[in-house]
Protein backbone atom coordinates (compact mmCIF):
# COMPACT_ATOMS: atom_id res chain seq x y z
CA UNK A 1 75.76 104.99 -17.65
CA UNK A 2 77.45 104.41 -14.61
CA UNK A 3 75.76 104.71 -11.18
CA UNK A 4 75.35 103.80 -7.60
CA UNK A 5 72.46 101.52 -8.02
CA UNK A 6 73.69 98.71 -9.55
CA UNK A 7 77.30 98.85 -7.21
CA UNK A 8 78.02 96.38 -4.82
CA UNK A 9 80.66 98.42 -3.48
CA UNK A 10 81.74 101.77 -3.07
CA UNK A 11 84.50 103.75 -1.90
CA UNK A 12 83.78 107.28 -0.80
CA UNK A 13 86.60 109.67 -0.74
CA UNK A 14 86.68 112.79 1.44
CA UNK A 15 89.17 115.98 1.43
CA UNK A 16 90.33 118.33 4.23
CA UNK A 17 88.41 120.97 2.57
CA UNK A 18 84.52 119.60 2.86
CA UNK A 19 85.65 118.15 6.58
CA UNK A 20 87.25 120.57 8.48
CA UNK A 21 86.39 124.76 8.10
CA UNK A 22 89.41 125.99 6.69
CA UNK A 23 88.92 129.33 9.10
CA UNK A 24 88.29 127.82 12.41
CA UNK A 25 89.97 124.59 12.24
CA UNK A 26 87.07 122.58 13.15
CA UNK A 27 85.41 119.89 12.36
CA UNK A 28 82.46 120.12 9.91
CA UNK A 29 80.34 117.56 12.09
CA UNK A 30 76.72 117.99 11.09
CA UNK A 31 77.94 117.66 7.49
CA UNK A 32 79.61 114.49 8.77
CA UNK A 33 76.26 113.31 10.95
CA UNK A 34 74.70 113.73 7.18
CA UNK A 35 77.49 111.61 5.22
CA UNK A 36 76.94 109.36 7.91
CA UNK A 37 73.13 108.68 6.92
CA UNK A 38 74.34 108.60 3.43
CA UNK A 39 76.39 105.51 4.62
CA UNK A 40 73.80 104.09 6.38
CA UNK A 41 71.34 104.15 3.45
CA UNK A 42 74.11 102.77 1.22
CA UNK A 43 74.59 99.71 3.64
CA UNK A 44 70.89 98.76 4.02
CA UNK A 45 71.14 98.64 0.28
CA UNK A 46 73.22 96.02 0.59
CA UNK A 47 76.65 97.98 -0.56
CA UNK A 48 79.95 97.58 0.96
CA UNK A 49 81.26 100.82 1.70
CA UNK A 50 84.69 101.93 2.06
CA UNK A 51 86.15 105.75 3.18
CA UNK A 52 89.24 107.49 2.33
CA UNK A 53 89.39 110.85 4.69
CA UNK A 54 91.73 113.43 4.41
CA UNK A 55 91.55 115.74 7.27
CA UNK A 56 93.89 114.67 10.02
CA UNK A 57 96.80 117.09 9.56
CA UNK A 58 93.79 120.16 9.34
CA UNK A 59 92.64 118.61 12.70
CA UNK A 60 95.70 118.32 14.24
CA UNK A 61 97.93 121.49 13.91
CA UNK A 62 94.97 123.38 15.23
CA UNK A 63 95.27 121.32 18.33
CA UNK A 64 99.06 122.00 18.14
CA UNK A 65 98.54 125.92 17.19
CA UNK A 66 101.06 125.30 14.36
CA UNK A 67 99.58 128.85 12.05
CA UNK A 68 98.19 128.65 8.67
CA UNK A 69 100.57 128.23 5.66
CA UNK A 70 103.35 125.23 5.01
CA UNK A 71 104.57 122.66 7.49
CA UNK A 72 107.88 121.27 7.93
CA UNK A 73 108.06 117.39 7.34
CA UNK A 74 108.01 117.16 11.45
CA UNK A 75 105.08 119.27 11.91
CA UNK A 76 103.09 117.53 9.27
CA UNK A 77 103.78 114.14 10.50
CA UNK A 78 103.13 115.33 14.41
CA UNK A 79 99.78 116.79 12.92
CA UNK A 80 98.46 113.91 11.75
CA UNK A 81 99.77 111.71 14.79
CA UNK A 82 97.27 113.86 16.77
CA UNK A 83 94.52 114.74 14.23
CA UNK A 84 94.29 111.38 12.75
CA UNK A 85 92.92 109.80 16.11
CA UNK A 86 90.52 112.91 16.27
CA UNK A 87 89.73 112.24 12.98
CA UNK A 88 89.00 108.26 13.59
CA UNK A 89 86.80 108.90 16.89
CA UNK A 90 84.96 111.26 14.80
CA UNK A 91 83.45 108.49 12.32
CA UNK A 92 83.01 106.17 15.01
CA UNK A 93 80.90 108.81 16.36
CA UNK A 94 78.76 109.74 13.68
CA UNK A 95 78.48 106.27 11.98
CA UNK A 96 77.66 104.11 15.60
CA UNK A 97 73.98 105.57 16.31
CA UNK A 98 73.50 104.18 12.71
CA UNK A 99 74.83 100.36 13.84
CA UNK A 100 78.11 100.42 11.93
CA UNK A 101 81.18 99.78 12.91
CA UNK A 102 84.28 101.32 11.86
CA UNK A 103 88.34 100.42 11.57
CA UNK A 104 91.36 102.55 10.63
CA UNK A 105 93.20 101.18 8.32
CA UNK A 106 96.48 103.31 7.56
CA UNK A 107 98.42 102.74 3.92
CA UNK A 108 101.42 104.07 2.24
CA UNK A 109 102.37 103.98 -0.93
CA UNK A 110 104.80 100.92 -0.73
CA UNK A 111 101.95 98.98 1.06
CA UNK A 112 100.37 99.20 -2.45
CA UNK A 113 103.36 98.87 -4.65
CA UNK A 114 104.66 95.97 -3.02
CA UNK A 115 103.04 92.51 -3.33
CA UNK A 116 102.85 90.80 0.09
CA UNK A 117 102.22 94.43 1.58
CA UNK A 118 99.33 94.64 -1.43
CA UNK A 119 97.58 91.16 -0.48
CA UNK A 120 98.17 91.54 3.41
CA UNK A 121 96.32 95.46 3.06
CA UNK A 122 93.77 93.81 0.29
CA UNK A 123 93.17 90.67 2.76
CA UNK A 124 92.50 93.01 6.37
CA UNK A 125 89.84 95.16 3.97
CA UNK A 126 87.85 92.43 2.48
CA UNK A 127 87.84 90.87 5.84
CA UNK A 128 86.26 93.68 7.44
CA UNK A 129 83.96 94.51 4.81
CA UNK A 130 82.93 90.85 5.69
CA UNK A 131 81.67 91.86 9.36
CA UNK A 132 80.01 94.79 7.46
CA UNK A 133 82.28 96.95 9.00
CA UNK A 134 83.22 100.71 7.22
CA UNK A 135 86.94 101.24 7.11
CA UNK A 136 88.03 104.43 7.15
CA UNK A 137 91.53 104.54 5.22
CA UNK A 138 93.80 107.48 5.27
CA UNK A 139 97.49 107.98 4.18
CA UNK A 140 99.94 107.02 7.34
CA UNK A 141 101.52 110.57 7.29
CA UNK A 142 103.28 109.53 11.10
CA UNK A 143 105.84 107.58 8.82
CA UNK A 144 105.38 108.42 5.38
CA UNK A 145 108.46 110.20 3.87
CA UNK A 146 108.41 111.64 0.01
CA UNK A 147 109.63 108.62 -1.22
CA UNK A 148 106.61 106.25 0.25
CA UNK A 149 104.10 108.87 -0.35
CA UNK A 150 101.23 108.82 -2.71
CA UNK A 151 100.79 112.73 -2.27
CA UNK A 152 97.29 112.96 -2.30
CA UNK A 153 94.15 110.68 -1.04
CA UNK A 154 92.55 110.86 -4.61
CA UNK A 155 95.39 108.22 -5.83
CA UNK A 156 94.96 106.89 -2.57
CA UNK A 157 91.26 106.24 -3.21
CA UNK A 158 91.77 104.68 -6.80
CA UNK A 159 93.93 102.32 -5.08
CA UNK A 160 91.98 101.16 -1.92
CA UNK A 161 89.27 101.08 -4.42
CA UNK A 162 91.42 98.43 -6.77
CA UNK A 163 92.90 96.81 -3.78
CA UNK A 164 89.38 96.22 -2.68
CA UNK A 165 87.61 95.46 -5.45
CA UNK A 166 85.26 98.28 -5.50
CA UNK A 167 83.01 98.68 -8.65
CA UNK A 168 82.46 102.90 -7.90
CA UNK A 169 84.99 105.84 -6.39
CA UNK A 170 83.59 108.66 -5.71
CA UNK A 171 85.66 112.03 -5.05
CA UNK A 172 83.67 114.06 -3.08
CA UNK A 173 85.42 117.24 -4.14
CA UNK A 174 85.16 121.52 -4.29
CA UNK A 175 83.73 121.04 -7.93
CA UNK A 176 80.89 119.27 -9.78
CA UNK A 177 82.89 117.64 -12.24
CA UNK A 178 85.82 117.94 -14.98
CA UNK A 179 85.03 120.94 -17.46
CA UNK A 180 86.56 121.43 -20.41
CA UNK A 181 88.85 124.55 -18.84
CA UNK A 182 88.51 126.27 -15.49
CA UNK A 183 85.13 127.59 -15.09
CA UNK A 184 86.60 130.45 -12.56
CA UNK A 185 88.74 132.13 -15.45
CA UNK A 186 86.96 130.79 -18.97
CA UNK A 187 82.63 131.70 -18.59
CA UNK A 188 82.71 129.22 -22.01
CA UNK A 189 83.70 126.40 -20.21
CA UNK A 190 81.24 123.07 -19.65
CA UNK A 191 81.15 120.34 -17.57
CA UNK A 192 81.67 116.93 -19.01
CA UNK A 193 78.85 114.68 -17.90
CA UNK A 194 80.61 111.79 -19.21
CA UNK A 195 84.13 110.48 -19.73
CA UNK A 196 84.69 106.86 -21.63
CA UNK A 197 88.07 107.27 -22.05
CA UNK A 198 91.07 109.36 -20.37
CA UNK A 199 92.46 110.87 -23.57
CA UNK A 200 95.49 113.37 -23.75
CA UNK A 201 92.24 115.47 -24.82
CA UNK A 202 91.31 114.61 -21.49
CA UNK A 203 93.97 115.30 -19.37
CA UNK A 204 94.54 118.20 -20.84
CA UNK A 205 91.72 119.44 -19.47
CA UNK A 206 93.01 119.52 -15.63
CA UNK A 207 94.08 121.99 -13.73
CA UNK A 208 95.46 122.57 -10.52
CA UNK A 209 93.79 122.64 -6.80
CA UNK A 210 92.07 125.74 -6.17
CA UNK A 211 90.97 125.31 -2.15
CA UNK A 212 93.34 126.05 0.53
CA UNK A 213 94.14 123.23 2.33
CA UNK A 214 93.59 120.61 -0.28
CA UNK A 215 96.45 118.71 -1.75
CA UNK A 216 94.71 116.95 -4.81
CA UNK A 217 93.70 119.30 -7.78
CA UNK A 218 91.96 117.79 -11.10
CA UNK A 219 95.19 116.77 -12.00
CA UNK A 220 95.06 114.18 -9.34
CA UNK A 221 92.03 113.08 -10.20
CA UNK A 222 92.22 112.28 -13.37
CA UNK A 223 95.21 110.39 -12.47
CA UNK A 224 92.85 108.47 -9.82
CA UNK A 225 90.68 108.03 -13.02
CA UNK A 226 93.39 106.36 -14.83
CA UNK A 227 94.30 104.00 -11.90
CA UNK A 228 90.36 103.22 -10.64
CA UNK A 229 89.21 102.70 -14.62
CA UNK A 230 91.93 100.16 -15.41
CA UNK A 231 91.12 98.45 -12.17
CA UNK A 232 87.59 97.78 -13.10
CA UNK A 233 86.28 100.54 -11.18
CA UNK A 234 83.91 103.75 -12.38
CA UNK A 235 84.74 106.99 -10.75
CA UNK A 236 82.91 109.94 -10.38
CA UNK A 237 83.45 113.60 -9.34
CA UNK A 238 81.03 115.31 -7.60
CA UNK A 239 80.60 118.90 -5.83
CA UNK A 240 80.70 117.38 -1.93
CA UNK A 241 79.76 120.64 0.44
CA UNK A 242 76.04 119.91 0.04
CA UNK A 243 74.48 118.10 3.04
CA UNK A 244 73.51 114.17 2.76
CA UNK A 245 76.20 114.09 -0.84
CA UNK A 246 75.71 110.41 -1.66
CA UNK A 247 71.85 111.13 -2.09
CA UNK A 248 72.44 113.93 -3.83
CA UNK A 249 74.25 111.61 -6.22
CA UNK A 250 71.42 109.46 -6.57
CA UNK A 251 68.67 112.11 -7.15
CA UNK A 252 70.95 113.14 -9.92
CA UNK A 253 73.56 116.17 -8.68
CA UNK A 254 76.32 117.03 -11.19
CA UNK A 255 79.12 115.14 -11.49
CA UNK A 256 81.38 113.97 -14.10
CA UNK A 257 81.58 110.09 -14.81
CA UNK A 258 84.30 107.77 -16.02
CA UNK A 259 83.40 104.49 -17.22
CA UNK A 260 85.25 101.27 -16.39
CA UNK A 261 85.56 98.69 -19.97
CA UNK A 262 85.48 95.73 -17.68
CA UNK A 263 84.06 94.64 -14.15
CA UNK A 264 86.71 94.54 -10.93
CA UNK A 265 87.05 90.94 -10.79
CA UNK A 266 87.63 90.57 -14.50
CA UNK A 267 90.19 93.71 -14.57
CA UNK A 268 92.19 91.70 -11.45
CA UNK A 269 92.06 88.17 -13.50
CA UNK A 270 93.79 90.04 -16.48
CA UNK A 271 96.45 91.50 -14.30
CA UNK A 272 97.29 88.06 -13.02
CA UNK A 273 97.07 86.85 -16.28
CA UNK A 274 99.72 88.76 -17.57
CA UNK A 275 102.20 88.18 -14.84
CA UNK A 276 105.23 86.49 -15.44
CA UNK A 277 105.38 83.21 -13.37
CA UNK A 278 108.08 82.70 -10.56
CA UNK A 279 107.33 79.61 -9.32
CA UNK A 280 105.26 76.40 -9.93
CA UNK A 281 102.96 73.91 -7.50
CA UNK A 282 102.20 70.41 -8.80
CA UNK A 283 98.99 69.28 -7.93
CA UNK A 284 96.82 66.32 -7.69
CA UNK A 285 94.05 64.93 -9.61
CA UNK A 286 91.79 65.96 -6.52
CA UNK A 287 93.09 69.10 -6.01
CA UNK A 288 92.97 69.79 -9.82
CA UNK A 289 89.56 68.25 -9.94
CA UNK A 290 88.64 71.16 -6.95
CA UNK A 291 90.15 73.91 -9.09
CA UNK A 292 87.76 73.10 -11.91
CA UNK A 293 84.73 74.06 -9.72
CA UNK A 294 86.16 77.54 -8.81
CA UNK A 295 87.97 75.68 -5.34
CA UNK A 296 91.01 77.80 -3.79
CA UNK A 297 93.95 75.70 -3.66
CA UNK A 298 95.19 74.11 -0.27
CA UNK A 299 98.06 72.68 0.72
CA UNK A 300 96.42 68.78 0.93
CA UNK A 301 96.27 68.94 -2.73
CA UNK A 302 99.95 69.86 -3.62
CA UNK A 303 102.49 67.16 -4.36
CA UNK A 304 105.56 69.28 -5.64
CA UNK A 305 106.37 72.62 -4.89
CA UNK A 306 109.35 75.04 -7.19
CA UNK A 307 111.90 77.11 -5.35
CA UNK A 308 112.57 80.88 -5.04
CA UNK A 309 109.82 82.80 -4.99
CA UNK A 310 107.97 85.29 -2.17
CA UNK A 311 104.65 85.30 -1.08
CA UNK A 312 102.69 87.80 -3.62
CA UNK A 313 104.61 86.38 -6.03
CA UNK A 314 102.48 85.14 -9.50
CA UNK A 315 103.01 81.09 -9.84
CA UNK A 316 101.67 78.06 -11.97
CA UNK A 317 99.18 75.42 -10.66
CA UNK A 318 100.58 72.52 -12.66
CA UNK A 319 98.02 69.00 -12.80
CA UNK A 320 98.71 65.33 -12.47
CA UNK A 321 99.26 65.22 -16.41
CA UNK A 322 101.74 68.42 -16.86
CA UNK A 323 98.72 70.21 -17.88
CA UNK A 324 98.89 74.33 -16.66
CA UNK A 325 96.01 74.85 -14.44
CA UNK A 326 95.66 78.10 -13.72
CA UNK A 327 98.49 80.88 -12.60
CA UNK A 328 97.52 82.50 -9.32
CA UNK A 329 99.65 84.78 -6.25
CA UNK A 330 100.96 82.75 -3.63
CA UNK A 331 99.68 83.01 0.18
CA UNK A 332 103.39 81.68 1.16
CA UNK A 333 106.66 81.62 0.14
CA UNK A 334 108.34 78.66 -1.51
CA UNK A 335 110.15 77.56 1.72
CA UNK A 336 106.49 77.67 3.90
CA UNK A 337 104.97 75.86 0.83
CA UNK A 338 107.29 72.79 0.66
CA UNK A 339 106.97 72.52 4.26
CA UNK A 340 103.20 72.30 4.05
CA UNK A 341 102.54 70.91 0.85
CA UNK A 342 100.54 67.32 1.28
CA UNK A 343 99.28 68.48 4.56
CA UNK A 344 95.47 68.88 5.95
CA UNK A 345 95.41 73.05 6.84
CA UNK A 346 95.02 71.59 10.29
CA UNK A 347 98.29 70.58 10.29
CA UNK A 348 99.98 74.34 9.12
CA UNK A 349 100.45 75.87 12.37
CA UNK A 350 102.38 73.32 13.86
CA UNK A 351 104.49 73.02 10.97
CA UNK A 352 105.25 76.52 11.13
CA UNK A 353 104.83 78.04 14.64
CA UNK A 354 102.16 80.39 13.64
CA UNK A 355 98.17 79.85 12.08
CA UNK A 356 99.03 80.56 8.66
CA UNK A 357 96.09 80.95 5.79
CA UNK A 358 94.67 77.78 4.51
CA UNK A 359 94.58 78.53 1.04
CA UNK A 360 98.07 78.47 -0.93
CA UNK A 361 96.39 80.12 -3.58
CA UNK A 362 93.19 81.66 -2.87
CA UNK A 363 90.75 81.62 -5.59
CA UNK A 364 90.08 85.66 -5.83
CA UNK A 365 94.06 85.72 -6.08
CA UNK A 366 93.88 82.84 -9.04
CA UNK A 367 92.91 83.03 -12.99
CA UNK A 368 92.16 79.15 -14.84
């Protein structure tokens, strides 16, 4: 059975319905002040912890006094320009008297869907998550048009929680769980405590938002289900109004669960795995030697390098003897990598004018 307690990190996602009162327009803050313990707790666990808020559109057209009901494109987008820094001071707020620190980190859907956009996004996370910061990740609404848009933050969430290698997503939502119809219109329906696998039985089951203001209905998250699952990552949805959520969670709260087959870092070596190479680096016996004990791969090491291909893209780590390596996603593209192949990482930024990575192939980014 899937759980917090044996994650080593989390992503927490949070809609416009549990943050802001949909009457009012304001923000829910002492149910904030209690996620913010919830955090806390989490951390001194030793759990990375990641947040994807809704909530800065709600915040902002009340500050606007753009009425209830549909926004144009422009009003949306001037919304969240002004809610989403409300929105950001807010968990800075609650979350500093606790010791943490927090970053916005803004994504759309092409940061995601395109490689060196996916590994710049992925790299700026795991980096922060490394000074045990909490970044709080929303959808960049300012600049996000239809075509760029994920819709909704629960696919948002599945994919911060891939991109960061998250082992648990949580949807802190308006109901417990997924039942097997809506429990508002059939009194036989039950929740599903449980979900191994995302069946057309399954999906079937979803249905469409029911709060005003939220975006996502169970739709959505069962599509976030799909995405987090094949990404190594168990997801669970959980009734999120109740003070201090995340312990409720742990002391056992409803909630339906969907259970990854593999771990994050396995499910990421198996997408690499299956890409189709676009470029090769030759490497020598040392380098190839440093490979073998789990090494990233740096530019000292590398004695030929193959042409046309872009940084993201998937290449082969070719040894001394012909012999394929390993295939990983290059930090550079093929021009930057013949300029610096051979040379000590000391060396890269006055080849090319700016402090580049050190690794050409980083070993998270690599599969043997």
């Amino acid at each position: 059975m899937a759980s917090l307690a044996t994650a080593k990190r989390i992503t927490v996602k949070i809609g416009s319905a549990l943050l802001v009162d949909a009457a009012s327009g304001d923000l829910q803050i002492g149910w904030l002040r209690s996620l913010a313990a919830d955090i806390a707790a989490q951390k001194d666990q030793g759990r990375d912890v990641l947040v994807v808020s809704s909530g800065s559109i709600a915040l902002g057209r009340r500050v606007l006094g753009l009425a209830t009901g549909e926004l144009s494109l422009e009003q949306a987008q001037a919304a969240a320009a002004v809610g989403q820094i409300r929105l950001a001071r807010a968990y800075e707020e609650v979350l500093g008297p606790h010791g943490i620190k927090t970053a916005q980190v803004l994504l759309t859907l092409e940061d995601s869907a395109d490689r060196r956009r996916y590994l710049n996004s992925r790299a700026t996370l795991n980096t922060l998550l490394g000074f045990g910061v909490v970044p709080i990740v929303n959808e960049n609404d300012t600049v996000a048009t239809d075509e760029i848009r994920y819709g909704d933050n629960d696919r948002l969430a599945a994919q911060v929680a891939g991109m960061a290698g998250a082992d648990v997503l949580l949807l802190l939502s308006d109901v417990d769980g997924l039942y097997t119809a809506n429990p508002q219109l059939d009194a036989s329906a039950t929740r599903l405590g449980l979900v191994k696998e995302i069946t057309p039985e399954i999906e079937a089951m979803a249905g469409d938002a029911g709060t005003v203001g939220a975006k996502g209905g169970m739709k959505t998250k069962i599509m976030a289900a799909k995405v987090a699952t094949q990404a190594g990552c168990a997801m669970a949805i959980m009734q999120g109004a109740q003070e201090h959520p995340l312990q409720a969670l742990v002391d056992g709260a409803n909630c339906t669960w969907f259970l990854a087959k593999e771990n994050p870092h396995t499910a990421r070596k198996r997408w690499i795995s299956g890409m189709k190479p676009r470029g090769e680096f030759l490497v020598d016996a040392g380098a190839a030697a440093a490979l073998r004990r789990g090494k990233s791969l740096l530019a000292a090491g590398v004695t030929h390098v193959s042409t046309d291909f872009q940084r993201g893209d998937p290449v082969l780590i070719i040894g001394p003897d012909g012999t394929e390596l390993a295939k990983g996603l290059a930090g550079y593209n093929a021009f930057e990598a013949q300029a610096i192949a051979g040379k000590k990482s000391g060396q890269i930024e006055e080849i090319l004018g700016y402090a580049g990575r050190s690794a050409l192939v980083h070993r998270d980014d690599m599969v043997m």
